[in-house]
Protein backbone atom coordinates (compact mmCIF):
# COMPACT_ATOMS: atom_id res chain seq x y z
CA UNK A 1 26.85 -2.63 50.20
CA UNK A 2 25.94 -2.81 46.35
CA UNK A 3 22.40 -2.60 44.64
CA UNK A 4 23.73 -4.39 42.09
CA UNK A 5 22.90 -8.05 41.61
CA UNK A 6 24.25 -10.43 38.60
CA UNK A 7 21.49 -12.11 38.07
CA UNK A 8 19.05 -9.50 36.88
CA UNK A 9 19.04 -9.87 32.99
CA UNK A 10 19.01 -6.48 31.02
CA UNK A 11 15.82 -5.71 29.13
CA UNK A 12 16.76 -3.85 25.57
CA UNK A 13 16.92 -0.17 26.60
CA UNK A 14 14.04 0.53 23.85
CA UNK A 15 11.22 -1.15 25.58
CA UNK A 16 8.13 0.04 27.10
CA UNK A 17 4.77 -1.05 28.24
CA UNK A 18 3.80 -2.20 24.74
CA UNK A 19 6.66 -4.10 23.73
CA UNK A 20 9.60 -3.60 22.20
CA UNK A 21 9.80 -0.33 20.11
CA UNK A 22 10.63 -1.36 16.39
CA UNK A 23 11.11 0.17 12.82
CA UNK A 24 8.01 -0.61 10.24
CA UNK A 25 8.73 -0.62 6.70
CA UNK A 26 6.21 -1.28 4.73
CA UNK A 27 6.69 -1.66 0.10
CA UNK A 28 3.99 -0.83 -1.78
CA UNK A 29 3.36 -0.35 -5.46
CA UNK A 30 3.50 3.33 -5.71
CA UNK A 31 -0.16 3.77 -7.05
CA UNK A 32 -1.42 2.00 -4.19
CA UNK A 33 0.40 4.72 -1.49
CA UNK A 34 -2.92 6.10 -0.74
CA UNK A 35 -4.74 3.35 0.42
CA UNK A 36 -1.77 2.42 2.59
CA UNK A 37 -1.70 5.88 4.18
CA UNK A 38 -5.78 5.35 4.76
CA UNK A 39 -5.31 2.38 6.34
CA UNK A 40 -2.37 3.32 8.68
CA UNK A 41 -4.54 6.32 9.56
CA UNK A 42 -7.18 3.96 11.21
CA UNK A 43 -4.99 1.99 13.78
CA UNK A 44 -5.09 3.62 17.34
CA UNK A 45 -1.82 4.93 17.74
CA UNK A 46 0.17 7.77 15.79
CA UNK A 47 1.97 6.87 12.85
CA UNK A 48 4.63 9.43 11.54
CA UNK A 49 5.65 8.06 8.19
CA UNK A 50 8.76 8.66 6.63
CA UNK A 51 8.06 7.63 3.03
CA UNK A 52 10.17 7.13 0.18
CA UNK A 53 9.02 7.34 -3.76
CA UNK A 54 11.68 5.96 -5.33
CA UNK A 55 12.88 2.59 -3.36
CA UNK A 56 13.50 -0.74 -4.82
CA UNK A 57 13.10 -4.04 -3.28
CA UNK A 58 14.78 -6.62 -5.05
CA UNK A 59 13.74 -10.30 -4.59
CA UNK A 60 16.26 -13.25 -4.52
CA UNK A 61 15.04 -16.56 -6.20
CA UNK A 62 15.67 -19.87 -4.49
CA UNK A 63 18.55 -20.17 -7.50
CA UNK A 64 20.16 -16.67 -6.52
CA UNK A 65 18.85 -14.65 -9.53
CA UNK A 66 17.74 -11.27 -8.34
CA UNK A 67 15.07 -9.35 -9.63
CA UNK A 68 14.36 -5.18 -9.06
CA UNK A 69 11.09 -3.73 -8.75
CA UNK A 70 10.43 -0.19 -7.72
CA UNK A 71 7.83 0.28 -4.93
CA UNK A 72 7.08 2.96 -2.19
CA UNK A 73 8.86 2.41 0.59
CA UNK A 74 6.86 3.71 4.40
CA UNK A 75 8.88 3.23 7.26
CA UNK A 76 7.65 4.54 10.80
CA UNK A 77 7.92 3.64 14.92
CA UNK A 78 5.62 1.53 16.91
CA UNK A 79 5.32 -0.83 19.51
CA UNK A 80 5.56 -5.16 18.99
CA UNK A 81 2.17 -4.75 20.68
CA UNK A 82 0.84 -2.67 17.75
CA UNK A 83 2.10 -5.07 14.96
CA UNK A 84 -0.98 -6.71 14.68
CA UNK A 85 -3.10 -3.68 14.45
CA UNK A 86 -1.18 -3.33 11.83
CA UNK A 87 -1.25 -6.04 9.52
CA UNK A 88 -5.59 -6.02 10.31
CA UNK A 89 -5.38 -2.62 8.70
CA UNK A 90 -3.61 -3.55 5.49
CA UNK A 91 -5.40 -6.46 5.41
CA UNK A 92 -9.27 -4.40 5.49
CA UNK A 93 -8.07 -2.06 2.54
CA UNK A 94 -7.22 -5.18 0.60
CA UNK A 95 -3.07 -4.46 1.16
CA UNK A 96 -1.02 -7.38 1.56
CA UNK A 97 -0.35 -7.78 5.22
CA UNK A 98 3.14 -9.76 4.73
CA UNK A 99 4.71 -6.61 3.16
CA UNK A 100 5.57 -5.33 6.68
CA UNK A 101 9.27 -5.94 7.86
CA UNK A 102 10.11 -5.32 11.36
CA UNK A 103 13.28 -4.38 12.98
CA UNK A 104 14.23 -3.69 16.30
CA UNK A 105 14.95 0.04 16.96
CA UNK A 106 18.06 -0.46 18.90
CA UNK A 107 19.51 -2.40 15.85
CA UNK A 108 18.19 0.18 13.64
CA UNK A 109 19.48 3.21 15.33
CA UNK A 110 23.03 1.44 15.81
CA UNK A 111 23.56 0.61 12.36
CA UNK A 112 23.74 3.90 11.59
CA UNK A 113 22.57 6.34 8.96
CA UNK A 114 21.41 5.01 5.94
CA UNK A 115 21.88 6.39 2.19
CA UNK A 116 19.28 8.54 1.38
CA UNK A 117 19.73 8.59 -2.03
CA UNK A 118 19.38 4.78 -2.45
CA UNK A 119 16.51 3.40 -0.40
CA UNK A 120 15.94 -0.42 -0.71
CA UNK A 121 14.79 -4.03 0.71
CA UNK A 122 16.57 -7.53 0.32
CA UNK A 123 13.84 -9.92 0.24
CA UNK A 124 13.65 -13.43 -0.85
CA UNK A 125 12.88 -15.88 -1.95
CA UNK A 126 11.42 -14.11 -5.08
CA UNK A 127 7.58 -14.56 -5.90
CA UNK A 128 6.84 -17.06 -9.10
């Protein structure tokens, strides 16, 4: 007899009670590091930050011009669930809540390592 059935649809492996677990990254302009790190420290979960001084994000117009900016660059863990916890923290210490990108974990951990020495977002289109 087999316990296996076909019609059971896998789950990603990195799930758990509160949703999928993802990858947060989070640009700020360096000076304002410190209020993000206040605000993070008020949602109720634990945030380990990895954070990175010298990233860029550079920003793609609508016409394909590309512009560089340096920022601070905090990427940590959490749950979906806690997304929104999130973005309500930014938001009360006056930090743009659409700065968060999210990424599933399982894409994140099978794309391999990433170059330390060169830290940076694609975003687009660019702003202005």
């Amino acid at each position: 007899m087999c316990a296996w059935s076909d019609s059971i649809t896998p789950q990603p492996a990195l799930h758990g009670t509160s949703g999928e677990l993802v990858s947060v990254r989070i640009a700020v302009e360096p000076r304002l590091l410190e209020s993000l790190l206040e605000a993070l420290a008020e949602v109720s979960f634990p945030v380990n930050p990895e954070i990175y001084h010298q990233a860029v994000v550079v920003c793609v117009s609508a016409g394909g011009r590309r512009e560089s900016k340096p920022v601070t660059l905090v990427e940590f863990p959490a749950y979906r669930d806690g997304l929104a916890e999130v973005r309500n923290a930014l938001e009360t210490h006056g930090l743009d809540p659409d700065a968060i990108q999210v990424r599933s974990m399982l894409s994140e951990i099978q794309d391999g390592p990433k170059r330390g020495d060169v830290p940076w977002l694609l975003w687009g289109p660019a702003a202005g």
